[in-house]
PDB file of N, CA and C in Angstrom:
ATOM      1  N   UNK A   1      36.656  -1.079 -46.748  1.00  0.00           N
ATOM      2  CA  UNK A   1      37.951  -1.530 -46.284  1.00  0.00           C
ATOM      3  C   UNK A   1      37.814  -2.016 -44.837  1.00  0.00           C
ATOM      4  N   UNK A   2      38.478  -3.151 -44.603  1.00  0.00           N
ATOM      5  CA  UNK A   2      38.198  -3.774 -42.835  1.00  0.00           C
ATOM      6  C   UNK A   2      39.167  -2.913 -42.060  1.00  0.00           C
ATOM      7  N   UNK A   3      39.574  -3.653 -41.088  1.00  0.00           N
ATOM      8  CA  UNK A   3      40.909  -2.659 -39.901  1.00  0.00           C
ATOM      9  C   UNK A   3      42.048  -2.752 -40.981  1.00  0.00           C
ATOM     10  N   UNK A   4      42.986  -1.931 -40.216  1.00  0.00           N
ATOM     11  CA  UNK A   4      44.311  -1.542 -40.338  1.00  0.00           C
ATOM     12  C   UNK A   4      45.134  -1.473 -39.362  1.00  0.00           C
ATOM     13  N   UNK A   5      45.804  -1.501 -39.771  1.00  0.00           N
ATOM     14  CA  UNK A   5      47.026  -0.993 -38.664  1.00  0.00           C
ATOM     15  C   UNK A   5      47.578  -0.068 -38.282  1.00  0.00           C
ATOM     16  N   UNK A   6      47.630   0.022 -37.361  1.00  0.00           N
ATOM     17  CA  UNK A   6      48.248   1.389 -36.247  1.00  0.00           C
ATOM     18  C   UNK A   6      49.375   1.513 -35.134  1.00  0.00           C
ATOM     19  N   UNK A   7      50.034   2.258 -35.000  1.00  0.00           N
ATOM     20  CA  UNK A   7      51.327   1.813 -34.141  1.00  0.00           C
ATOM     21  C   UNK A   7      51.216   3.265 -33.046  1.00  0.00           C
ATOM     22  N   UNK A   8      51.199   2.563 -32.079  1.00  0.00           N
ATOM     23  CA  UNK A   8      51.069   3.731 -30.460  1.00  0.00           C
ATOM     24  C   UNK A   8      52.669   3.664 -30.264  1.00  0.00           C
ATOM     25  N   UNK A   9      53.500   4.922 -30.472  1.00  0.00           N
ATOM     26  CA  UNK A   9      54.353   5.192 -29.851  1.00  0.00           C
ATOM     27  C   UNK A   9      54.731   5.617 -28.571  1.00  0.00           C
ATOM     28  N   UNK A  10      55.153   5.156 -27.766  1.00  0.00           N
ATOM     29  CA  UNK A  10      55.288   6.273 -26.332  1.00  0.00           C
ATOM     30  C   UNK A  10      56.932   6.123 -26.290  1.00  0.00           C
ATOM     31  N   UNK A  11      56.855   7.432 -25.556  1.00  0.00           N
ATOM     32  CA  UNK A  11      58.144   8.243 -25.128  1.00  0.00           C
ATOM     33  C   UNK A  11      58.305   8.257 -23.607  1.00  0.00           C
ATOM     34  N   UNK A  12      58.755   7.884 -22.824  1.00  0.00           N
ATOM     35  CA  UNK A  12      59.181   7.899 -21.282  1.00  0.00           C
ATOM     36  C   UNK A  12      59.270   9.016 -20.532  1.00  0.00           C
ATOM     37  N   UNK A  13      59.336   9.519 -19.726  1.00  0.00           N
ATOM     38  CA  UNK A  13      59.246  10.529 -18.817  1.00  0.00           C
ATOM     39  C   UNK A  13      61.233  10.376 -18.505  1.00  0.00           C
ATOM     40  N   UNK A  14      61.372  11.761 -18.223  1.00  0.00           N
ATOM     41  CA  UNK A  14      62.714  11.304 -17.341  1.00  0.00           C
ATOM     42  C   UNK A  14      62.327  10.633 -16.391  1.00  0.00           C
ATOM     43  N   UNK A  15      63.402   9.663 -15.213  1.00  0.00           N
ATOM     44  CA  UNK A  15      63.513   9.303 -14.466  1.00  0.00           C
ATOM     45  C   UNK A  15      62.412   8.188 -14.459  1.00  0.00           C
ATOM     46  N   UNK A  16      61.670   8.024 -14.882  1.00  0.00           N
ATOM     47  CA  UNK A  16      60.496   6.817 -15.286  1.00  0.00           C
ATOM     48  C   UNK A  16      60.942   5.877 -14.427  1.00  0.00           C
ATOM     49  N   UNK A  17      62.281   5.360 -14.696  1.00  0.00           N
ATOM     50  CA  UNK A  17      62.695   3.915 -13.962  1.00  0.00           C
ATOM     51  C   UNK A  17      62.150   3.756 -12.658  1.00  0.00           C
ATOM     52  N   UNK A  18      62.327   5.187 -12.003  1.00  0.00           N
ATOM     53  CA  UNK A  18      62.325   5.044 -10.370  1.00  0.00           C
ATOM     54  C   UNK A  18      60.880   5.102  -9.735  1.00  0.00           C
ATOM     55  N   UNK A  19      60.196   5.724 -10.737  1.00  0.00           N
ATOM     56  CA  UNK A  19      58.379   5.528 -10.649  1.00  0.00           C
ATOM     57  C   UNK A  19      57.532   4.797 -11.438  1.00  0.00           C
ATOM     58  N   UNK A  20      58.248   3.768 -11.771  1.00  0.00           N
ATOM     59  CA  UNK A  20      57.302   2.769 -12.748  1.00  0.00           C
ATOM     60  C   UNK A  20      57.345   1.743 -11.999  1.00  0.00           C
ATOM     61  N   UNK A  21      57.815   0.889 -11.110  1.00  0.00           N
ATOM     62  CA  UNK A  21      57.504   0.187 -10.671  1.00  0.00           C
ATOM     63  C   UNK A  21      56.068  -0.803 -10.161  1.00  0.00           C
ATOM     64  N   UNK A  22      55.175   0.362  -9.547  1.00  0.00           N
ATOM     65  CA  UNK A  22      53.980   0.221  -8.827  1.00  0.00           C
ATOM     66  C   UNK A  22      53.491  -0.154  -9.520  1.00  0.00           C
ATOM     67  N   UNK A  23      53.314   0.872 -10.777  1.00  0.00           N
ATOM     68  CA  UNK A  23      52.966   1.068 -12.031  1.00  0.00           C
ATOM     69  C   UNK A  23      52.525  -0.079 -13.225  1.00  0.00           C
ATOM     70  N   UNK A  24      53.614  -0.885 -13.157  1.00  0.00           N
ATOM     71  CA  UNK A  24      53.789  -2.395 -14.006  1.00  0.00           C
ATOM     72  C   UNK A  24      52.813  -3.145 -13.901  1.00  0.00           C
ATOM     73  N   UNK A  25      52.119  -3.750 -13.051  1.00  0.00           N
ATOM     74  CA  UNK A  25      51.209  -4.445 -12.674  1.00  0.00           C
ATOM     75  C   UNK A  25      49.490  -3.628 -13.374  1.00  0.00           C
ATOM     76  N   UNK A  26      49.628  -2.897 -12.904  1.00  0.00           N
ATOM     77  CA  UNK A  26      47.884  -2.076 -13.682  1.00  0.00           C
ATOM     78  C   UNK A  26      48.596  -1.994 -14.977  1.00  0.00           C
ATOM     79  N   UNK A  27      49.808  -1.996 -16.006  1.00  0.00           N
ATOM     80  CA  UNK A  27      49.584  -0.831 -16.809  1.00  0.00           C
ATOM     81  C   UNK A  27      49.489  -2.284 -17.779  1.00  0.00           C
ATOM     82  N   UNK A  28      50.318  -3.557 -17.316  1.00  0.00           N
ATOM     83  CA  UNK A  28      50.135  -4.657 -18.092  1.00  0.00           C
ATOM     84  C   UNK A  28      49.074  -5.823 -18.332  1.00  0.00           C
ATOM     85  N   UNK A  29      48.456  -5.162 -16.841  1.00  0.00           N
ATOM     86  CA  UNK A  29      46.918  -5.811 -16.806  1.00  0.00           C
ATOM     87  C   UNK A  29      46.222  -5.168 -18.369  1.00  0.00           C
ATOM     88  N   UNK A  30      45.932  -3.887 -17.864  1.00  0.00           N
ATOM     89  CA  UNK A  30      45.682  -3.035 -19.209  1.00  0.00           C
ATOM     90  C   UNK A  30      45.978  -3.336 -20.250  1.00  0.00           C
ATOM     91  N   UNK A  31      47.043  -3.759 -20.727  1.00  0.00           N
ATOM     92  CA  UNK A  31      47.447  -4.058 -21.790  1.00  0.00           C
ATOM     93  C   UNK A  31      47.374  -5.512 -22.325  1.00  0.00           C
ATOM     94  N   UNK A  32      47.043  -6.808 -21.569  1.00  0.00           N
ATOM     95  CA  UNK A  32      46.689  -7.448 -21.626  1.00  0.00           C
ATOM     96  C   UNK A  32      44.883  -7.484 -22.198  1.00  0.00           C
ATOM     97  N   UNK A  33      44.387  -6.750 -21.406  1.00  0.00           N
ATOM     98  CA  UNK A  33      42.663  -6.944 -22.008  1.00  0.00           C
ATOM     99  C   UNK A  33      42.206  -6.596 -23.215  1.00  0.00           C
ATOM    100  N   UNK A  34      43.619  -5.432 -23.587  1.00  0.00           N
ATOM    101  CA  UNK A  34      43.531  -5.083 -25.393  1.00  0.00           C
ATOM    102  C   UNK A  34      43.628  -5.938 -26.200  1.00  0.00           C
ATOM    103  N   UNK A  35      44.846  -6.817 -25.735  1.00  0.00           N
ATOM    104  CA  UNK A  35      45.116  -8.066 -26.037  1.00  0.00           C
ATOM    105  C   UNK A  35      43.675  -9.068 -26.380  1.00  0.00           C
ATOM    106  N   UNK A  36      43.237  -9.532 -24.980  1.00  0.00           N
ATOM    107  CA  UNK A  36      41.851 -10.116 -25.170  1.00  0.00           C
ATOM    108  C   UNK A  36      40.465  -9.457 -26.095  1.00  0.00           C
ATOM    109  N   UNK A  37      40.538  -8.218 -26.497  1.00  0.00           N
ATOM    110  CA  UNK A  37      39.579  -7.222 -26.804  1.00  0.00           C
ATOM    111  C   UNK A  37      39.705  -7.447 -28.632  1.00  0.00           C
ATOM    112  N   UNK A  38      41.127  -8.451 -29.025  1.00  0.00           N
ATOM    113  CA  UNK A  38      41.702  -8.596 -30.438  1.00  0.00           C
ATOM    114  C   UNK A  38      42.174  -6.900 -30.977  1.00  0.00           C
ATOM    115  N   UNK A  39      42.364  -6.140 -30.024  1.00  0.00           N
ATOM    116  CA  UNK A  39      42.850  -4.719 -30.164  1.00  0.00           C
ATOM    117  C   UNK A  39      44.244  -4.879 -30.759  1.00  0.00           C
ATOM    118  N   UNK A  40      44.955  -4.747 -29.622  1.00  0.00           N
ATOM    119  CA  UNK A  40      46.415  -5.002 -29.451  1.00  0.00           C
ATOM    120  C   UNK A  40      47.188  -6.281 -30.103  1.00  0.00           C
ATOM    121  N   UNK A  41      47.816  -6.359 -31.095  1.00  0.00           N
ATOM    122  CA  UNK A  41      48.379  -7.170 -31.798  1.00  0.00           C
ATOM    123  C   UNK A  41      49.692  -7.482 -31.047  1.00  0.00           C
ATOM    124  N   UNK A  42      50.610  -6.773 -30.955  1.00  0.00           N
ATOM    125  CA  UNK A  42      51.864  -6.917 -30.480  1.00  0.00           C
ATOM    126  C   UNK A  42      52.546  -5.514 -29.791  1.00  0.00           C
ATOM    127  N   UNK A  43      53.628  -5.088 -28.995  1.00  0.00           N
ATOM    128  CA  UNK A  43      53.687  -4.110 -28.186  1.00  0.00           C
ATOM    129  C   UNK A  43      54.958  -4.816 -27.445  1.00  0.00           C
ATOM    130  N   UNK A  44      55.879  -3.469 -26.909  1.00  0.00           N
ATOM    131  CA  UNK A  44      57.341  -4.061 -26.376  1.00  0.00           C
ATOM    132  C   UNK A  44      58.003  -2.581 -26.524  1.00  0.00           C
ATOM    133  N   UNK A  45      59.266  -2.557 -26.189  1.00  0.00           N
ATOM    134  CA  UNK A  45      60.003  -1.716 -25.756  1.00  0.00           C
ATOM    135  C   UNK A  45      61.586  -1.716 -26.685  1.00  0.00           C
ATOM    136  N   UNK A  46      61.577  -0.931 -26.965  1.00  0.00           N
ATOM    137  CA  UNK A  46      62.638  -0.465 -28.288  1.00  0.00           C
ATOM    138  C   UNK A  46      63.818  -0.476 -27.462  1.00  0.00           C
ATOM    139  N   UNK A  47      64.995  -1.250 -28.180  1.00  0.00           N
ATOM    140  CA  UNK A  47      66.231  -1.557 -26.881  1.00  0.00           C
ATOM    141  C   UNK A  47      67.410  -0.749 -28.080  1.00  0.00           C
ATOM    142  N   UNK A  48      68.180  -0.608 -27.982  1.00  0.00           N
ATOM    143  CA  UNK A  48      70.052  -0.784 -28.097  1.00  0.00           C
ATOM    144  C   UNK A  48      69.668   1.201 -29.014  1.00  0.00           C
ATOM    145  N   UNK A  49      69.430   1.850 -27.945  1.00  0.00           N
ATOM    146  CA  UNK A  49      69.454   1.884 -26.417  1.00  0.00           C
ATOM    147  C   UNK A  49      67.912   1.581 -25.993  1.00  0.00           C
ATOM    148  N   UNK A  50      68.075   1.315 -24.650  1.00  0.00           N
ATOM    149  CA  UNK A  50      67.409   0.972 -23.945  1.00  0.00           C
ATOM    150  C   UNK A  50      66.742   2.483 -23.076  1.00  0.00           C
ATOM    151  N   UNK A  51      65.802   3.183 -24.238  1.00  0.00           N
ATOM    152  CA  UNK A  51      65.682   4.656 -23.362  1.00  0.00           C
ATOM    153  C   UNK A  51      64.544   5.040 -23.237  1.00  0.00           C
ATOM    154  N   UNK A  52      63.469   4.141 -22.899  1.00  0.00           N
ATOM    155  CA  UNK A  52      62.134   4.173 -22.469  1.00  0.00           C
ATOM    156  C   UNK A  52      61.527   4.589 -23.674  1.00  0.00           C
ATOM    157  N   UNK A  53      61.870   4.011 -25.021  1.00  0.00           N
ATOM    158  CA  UNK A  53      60.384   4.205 -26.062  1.00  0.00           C
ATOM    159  C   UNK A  53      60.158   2.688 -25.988  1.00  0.00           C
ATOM    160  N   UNK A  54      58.664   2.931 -26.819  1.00  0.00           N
ATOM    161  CA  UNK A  54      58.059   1.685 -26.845  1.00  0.00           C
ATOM    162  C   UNK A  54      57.098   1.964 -28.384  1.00  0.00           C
ATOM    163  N   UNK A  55      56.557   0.871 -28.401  1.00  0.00           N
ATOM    164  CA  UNK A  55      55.696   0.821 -29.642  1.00  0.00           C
ATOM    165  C   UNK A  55      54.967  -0.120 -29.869  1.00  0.00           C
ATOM    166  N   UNK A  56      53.646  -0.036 -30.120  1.00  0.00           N
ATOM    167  CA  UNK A  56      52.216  -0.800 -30.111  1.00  0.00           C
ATOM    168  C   UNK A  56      51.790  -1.126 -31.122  1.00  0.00           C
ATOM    169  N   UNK A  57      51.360  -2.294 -31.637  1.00  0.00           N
ATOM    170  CA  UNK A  57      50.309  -2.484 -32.658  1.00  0.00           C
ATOM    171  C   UNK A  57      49.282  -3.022 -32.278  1.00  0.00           C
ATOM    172  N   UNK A  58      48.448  -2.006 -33.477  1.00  0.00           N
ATOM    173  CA  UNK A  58      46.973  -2.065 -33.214  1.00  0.00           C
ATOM    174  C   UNK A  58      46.090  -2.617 -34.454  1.00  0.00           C
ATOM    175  N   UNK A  59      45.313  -3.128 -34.469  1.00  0.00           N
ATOM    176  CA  UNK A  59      44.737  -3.473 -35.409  1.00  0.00           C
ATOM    177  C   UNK A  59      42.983  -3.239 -35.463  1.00  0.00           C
ATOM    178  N   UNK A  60      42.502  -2.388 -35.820  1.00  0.00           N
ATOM    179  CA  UNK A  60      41.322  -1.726 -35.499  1.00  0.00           C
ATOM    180  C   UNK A  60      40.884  -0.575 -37.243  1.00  0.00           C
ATOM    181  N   UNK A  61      39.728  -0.467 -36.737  1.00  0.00           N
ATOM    182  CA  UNK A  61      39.274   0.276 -37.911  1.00  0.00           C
ATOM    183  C   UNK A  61      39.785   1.871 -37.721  1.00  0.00           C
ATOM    184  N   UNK A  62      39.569   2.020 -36.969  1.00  0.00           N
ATOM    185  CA  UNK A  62      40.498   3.580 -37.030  1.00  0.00           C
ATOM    186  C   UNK A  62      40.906   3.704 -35.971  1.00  0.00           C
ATOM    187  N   UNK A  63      42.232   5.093 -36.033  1.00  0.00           N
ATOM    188  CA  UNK A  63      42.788   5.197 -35.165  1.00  0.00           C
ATOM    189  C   UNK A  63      42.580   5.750 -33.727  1.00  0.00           C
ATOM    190  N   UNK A  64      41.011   5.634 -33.465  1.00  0.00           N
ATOM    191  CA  UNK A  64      40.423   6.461 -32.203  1.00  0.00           C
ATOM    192  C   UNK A  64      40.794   4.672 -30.900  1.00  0.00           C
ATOM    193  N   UNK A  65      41.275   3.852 -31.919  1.00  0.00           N
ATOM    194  CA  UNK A  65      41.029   2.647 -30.531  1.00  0.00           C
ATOM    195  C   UNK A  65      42.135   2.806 -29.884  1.00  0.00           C
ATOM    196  N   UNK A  66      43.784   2.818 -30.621  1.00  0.00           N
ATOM    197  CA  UNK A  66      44.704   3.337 -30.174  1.00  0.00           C
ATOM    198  C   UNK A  66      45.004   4.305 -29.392  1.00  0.00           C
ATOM    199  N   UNK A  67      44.392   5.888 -29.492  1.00  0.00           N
ATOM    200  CA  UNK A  67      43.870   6.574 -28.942  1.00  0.00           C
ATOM    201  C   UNK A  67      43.495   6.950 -28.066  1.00  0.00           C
ATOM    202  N   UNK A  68      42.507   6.376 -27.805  1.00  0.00           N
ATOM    203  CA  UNK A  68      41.809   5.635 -26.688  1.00  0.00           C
ATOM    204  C   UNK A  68      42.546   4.808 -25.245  1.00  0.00           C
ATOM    205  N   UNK A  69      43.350   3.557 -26.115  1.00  0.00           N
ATOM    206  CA  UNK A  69      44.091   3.104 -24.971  1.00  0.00           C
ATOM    207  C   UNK A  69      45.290   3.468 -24.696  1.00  0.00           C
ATOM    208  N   UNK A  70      45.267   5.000 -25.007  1.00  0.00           N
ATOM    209  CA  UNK A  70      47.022   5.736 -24.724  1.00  0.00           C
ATOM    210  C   UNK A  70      45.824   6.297 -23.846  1.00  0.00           C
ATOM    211  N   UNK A  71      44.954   7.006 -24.134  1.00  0.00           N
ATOM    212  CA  UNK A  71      44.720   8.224 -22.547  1.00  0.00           C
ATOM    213  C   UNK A  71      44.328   7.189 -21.667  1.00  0.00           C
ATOM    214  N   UNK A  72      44.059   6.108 -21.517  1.00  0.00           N
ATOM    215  CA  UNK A  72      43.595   5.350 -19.970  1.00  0.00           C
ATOM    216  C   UNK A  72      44.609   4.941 -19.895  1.00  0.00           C
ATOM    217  N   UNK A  73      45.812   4.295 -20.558  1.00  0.00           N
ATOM    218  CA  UNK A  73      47.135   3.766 -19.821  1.00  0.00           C
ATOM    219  C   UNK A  73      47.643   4.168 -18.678  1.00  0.00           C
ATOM    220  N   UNK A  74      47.412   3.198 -17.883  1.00  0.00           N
ATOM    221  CA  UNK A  74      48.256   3.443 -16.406  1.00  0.00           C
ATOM    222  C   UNK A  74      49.547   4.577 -16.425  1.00  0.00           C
ATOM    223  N   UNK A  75      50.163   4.159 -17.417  1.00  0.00           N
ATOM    224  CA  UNK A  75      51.544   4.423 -17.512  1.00  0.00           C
ATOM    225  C   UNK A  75      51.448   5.859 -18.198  1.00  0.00           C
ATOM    226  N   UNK A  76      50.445   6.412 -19.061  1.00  0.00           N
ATOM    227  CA  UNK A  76      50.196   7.862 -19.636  1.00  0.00           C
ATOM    228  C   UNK A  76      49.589   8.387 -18.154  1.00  0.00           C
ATOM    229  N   UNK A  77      48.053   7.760 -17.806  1.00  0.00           N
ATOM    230  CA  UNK A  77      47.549   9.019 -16.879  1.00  0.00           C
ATOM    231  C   UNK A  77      48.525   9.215 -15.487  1.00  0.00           C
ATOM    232  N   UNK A  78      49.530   7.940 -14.986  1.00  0.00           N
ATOM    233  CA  UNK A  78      50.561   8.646 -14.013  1.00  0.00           C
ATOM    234  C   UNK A  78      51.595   9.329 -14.683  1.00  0.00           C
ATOM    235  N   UNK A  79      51.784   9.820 -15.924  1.00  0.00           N
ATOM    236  CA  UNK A  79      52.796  10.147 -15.796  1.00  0.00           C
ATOM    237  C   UNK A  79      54.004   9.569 -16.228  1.00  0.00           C
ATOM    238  N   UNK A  80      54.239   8.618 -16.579  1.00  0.00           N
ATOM    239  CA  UNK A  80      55.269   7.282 -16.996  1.00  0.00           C
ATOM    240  C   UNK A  80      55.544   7.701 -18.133  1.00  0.00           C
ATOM    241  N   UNK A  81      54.737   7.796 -18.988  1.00  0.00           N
ATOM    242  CA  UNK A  81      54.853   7.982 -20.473  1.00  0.00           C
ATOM    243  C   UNK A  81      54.482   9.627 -20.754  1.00  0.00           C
ATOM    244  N   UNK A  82      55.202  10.268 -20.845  1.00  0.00           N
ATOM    245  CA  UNK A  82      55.058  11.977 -21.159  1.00  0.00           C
ATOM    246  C   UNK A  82      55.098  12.148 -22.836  1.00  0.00           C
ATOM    247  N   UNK A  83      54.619  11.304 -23.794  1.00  0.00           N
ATOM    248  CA  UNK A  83      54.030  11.549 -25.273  1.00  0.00           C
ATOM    249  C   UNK A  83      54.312  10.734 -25.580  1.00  0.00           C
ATOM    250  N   UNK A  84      53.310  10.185 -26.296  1.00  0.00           N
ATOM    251  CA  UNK A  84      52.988   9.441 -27.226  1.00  0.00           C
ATOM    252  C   UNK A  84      52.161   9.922 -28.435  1.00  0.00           C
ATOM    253  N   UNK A  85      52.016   8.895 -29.657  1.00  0.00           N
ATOM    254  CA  UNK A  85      51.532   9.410 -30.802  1.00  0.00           C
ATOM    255  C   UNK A  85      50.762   8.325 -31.440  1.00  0.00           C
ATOM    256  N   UNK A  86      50.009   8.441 -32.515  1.00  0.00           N
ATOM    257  CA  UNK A  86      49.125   7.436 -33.357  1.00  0.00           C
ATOM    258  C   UNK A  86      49.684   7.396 -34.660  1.00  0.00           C
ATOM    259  N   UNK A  87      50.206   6.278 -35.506  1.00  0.00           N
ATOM    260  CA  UNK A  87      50.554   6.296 -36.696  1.00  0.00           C
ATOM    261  C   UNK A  87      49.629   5.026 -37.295  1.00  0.00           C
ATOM    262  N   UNK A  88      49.336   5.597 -38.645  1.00  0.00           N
ATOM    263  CA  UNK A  88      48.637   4.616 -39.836  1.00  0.00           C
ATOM    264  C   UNK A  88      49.766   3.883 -39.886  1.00  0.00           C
ATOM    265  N   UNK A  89      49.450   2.786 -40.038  1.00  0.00           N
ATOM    266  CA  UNK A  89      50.409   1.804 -40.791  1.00  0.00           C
ATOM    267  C   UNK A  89      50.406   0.882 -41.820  1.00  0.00           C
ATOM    268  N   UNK A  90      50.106   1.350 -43.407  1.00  0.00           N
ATOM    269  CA  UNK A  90      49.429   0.411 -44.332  1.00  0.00           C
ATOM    270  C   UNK A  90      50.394  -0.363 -44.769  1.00  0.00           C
ATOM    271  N   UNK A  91      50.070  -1.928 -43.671  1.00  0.00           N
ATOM    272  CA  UNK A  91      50.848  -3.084 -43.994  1.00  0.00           C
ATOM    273  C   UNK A  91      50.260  -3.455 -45.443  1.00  0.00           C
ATOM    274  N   UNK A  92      51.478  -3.956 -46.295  1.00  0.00           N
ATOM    275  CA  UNK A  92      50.909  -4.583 -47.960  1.00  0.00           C
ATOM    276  C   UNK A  92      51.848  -5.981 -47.782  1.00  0.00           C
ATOM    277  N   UNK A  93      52.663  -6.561 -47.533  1.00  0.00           N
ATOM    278  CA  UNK A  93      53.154  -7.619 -47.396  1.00  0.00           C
ATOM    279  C   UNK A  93      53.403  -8.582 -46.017  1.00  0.00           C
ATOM    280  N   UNK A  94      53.104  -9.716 -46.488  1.00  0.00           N
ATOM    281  CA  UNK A  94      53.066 -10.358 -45.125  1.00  0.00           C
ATOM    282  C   UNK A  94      51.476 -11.332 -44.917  1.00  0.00           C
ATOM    283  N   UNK A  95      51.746 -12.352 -44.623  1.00  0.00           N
ATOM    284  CA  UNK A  95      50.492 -13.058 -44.128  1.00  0.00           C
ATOM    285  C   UNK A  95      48.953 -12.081 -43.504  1.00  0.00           C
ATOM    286  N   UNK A  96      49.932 -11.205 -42.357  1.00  0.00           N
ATOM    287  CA  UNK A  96      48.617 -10.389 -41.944  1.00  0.00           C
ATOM    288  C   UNK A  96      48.561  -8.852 -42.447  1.00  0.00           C
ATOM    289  N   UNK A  97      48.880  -8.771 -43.705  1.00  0.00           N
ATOM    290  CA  UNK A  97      48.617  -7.653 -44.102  1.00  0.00           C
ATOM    291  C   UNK A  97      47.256  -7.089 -44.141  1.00  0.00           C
ATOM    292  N   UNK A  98      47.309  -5.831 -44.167  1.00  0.00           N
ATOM    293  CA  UNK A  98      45.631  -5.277 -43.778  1.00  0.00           C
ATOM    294  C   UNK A  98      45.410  -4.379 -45.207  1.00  0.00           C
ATOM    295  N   UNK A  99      46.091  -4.176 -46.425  1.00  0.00           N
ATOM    296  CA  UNK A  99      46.133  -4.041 -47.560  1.00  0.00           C
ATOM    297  C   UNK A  99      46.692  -4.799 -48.466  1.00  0.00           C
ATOM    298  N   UNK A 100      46.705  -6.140 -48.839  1.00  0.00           N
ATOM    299  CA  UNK A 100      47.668  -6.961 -49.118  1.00  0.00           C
ATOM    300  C   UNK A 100      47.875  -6.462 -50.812  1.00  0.00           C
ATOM    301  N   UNK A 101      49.037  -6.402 -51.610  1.00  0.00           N
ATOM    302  CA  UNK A 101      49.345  -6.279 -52.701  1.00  0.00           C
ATOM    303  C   UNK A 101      48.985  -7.445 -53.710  1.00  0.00           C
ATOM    304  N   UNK A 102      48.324  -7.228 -54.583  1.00  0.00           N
ATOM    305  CA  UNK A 102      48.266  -8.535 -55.464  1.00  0.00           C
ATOM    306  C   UNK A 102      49.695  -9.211 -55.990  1.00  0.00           C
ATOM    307  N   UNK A 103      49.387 -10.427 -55.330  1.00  0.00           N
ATOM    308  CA  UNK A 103      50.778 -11.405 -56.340  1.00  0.00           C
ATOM    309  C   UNK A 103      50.840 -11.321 -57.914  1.00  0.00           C
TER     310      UNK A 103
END
């Protein structure tokens, strides 16, 4: 079986707003090179409400890459993000499915 998909949840710290600032710049650099690395598929911030979760896709053979780029995140090792988690995600429909269902 090739990669799959994986979704990095993070959860916000209280008060996050007022110490993330600095923060933004390293944590999106970071997140950008996953990007370049064909890691990171897509990633953004869960709104209505607007209460500091977020959620990542990953596309990798297992879930140690995800993993991985939650403990170096700027935004986990200061502190920004106080939990996050790793979920399988067996896409079956859709152009980029990573289990696709037979038609």
């Amino acid at each position: 079986m090739g990669p799959m998909h994986y979704l990095l949840f993070y959860e916000k710290a209280p008060g996050y707003q007022t110490r993330q600032g600095p923060l933004q710049a390293p944590h999106l650099a970071y997140v950008q090179a996953a990007v370049r690395r064909g890691e990171l598929v897509l990633a953004g911030s869960l709104l209505d409400p607007n209460d500091g979760a977020a959620v990542l896709l990953f596309k990798a053979d297992s879930p140690a890459v995800a993993e991985a780029f939650a403990k170096e995140d700027p935004y986990v090792t200061q502190g920004i993000v106080n939990k996050w988690w790793v979920r399988k995600w067996d896409t079956v429909v859709g152009k980029d499915a990573a289990n696709p269902l037979p038609e």
